[in-house]
Protein backbone atom coordinates (compact mmCIF):
# COMPACT_ATOMS: atom_id res chain seq x y z
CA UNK A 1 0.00 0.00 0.00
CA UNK A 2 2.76 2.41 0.84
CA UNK A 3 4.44 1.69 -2.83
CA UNK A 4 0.98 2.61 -4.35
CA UNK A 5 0.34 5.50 -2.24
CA UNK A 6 4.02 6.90 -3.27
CA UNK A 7 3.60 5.80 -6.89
CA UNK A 8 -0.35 7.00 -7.23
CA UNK A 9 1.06 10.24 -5.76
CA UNK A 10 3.93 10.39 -8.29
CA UNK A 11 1.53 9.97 -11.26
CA UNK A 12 -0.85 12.26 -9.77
CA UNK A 13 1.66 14.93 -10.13
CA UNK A 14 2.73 14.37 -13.22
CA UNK A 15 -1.11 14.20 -14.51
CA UNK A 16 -1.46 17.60 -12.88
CA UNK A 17 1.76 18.96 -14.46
CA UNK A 18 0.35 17.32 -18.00
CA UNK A 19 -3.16 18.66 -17.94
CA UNK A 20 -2.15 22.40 -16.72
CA UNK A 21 -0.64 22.42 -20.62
CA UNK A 22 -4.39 22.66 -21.59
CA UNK A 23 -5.03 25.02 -19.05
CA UNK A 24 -5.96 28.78 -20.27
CA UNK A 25 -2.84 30.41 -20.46
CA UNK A 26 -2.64 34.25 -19.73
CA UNK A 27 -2.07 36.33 -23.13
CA UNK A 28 1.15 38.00 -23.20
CA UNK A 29 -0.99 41.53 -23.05
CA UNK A 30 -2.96 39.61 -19.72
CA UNK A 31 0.50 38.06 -18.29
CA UNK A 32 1.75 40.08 -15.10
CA UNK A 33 5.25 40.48 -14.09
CA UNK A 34 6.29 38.38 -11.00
CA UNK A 35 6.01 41.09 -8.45
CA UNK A 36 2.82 41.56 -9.38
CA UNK A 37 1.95 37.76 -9.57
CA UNK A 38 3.05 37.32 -6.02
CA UNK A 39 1.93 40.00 -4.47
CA UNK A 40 -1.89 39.44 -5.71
CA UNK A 41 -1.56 35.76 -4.44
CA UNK A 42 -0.11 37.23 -0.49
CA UNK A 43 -2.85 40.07 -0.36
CA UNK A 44 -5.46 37.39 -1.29
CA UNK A 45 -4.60 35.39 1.99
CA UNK A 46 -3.41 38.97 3.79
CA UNK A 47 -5.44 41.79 3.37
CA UNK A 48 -3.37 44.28 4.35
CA UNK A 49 -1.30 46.33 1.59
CA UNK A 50 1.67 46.99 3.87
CA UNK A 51 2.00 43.56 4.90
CA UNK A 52 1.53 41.95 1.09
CA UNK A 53 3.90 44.20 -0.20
CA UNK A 54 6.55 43.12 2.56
CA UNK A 55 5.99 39.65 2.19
CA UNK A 56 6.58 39.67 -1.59
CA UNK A 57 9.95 41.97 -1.27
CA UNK A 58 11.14 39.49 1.30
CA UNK A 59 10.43 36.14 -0.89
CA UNK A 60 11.97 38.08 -3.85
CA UNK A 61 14.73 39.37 -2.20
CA UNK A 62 15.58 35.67 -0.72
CA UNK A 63 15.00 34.71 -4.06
CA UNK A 64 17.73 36.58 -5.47
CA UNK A 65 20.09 35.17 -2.00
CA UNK A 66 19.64 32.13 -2.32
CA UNK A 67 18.81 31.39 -6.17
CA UNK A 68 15.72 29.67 -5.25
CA UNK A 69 12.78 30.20 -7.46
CA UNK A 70 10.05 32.99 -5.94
CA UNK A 71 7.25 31.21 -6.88
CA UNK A 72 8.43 28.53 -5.21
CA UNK A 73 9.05 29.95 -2.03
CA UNK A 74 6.06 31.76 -2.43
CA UNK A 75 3.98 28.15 -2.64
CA UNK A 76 5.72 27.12 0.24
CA UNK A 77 4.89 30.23 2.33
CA UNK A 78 1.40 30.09 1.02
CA UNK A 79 0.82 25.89 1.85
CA UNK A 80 2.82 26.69 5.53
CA UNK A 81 0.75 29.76 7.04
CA UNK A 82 -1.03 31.64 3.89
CA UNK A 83 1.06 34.46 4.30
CA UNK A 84 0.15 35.06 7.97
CA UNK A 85 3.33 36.35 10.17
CA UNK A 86 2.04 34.73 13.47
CA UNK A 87 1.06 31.87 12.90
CA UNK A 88 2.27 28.54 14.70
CA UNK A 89 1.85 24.55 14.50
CA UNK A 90 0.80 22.23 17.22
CA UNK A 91 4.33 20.77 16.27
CA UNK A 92 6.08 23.85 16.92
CA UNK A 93 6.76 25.03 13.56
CA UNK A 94 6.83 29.16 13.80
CA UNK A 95 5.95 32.21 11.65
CA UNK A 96 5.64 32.77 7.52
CA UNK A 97 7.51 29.82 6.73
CA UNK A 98 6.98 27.35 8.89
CA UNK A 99 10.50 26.74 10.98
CA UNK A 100 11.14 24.71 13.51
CA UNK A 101 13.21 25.91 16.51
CA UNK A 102 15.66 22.97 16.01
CA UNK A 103 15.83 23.64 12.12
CA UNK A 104 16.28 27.59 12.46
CA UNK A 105 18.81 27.18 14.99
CA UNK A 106 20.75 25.13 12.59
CA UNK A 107 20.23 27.56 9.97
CA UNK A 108 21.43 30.33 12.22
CA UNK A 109 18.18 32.54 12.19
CA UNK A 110 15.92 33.74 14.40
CA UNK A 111 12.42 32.41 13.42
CA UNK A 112 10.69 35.05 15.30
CA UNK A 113 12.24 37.42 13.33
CA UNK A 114 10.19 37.73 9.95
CA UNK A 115 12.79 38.31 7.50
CA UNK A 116 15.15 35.75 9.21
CA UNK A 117 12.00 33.60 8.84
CA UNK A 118 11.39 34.09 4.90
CA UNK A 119 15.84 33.73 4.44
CA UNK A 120 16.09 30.37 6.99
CA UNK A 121 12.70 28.87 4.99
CA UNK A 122 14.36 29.95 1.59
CA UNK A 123 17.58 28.45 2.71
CA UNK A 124 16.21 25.41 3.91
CA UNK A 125 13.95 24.63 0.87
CA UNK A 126 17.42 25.35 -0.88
CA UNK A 127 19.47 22.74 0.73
CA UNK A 128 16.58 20.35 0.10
CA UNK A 129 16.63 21.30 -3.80
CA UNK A 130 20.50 20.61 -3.38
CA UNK A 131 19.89 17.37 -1.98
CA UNK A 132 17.64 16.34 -3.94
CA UNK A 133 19.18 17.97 -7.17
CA UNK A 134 20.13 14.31 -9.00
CA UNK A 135 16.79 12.22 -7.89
CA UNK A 136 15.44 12.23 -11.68
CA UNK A 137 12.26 14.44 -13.02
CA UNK A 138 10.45 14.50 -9.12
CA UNK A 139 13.38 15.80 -7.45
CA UNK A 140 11.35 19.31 -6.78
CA UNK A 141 8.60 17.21 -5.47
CA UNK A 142 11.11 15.15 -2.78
CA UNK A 143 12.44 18.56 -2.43
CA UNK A 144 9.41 19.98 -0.74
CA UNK A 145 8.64 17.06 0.61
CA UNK A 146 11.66 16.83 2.60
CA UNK A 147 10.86 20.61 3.56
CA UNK A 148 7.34 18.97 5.46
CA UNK A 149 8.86 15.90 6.49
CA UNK A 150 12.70 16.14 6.77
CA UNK A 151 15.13 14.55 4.25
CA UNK A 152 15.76 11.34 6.00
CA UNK A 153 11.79 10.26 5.79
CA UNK A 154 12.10 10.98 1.83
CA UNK A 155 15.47 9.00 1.72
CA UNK A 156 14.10 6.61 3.96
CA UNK A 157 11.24 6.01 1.31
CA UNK A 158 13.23 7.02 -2.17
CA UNK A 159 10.27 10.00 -2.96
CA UNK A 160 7.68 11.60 -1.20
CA UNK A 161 7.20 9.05 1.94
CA UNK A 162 3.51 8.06 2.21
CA UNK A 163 2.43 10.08 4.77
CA UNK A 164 -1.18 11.78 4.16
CA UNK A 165 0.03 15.24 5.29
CA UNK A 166 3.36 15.48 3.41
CA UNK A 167 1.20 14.12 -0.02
CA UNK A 168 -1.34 16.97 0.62
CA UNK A 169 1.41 18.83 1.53
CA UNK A 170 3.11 18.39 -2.71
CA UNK A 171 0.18 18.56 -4.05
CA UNK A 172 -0.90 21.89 -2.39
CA UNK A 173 2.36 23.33 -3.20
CA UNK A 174 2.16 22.16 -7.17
CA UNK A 175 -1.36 23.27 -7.20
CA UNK A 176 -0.17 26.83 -5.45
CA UNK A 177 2.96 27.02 -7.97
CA UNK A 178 0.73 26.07 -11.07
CA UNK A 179 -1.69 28.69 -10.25
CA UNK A 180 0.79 31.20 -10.01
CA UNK A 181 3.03 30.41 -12.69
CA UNK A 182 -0.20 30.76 -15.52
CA UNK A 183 0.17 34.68 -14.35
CA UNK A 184 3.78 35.44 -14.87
CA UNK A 185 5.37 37.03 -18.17
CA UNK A 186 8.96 35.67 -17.96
């Protein structure tokens, strides 16, 4: 069952991935430039201009640190806490991105700290795409599921282990990425 569960996931992605080719595409006169993109997907979860704007500087700017793609992080921020700066997990997970104390001490940031939140997140989901880097055509996917689950559970099962959470947890994040990604004029 846990084969299937990684494999149906696996396929399920790549379906999803397949079918957005059909999707309506934005027109290069309706396509928005990235700023833009993001910053309409963080003031639909956070109302408030200030705090949007903010938000989409700081995944931009870590962008540019750490090479990561923004939409990326941005999916990541949006699947972790939609944007919100105070937001916890019964786990212990803290802030816009999600850190736990343990994982933001190794990092050397302070989670509480909103900008050290967005750079430790973007660095972490960096090291995952690092470690990940050679695992074949899902190696985003492992990648962000090691960022929900921790590397050694996606090692441990050679993808996305077949936990409920961490599946919903890819899929949200593709689904988050895909929307975003119809909107941008590269």
């Amino acid at each position: 069952m846990h084969v299937l569960s990684h494999w149906a996931q696996r396929a399920l992605l790549a379906l999803a991935l397949a079918v957005s080719v059909f999707l309506p595409q934005a027109s290069p006169a309706e396509a928005a430039d990235i700023y833009s993109v993001i910053y309409s997907d963080v003031s639909s979860y956070n109302g408030d201009a200030g705090e949007a704007d903010w938000i989409t500087r700081a995944i931009l700017y870590a962008s540019g640190v750490y090479g990561v793609d923004p939409i990326l992080i941005a999916s990541v921020m949006e699947t972790e806490s939609h944007f919100q700066f105070d937001v916890g997990s019964s786990a212990g997970a803290i802030g816009l991105m999600q850190l736990m104390p343990d994982t933001a001490d190794s990092l050397g940031v302070n989670p509480y700290d909103a900008l050290d939140n967005v750079l430790g997140g973007t660095l972490y989901l960096r090291n995952q795409l690092d470690a990940f880097s050679g695992w074949g055509e899902y190696a985003v996917n492992d990648a962000v599921a090691a960022y929900n689950a921790g590397p050694n559970a996606v090692v441990t099962y050679g993808g996305v282990p077949p936990y409920a959470e961490t599946e919903n947890y890819v899929a949200s994040v593709s689904d988050a990425y895909q929307k975003m990604l119809a909107w941008v004029q590269y």
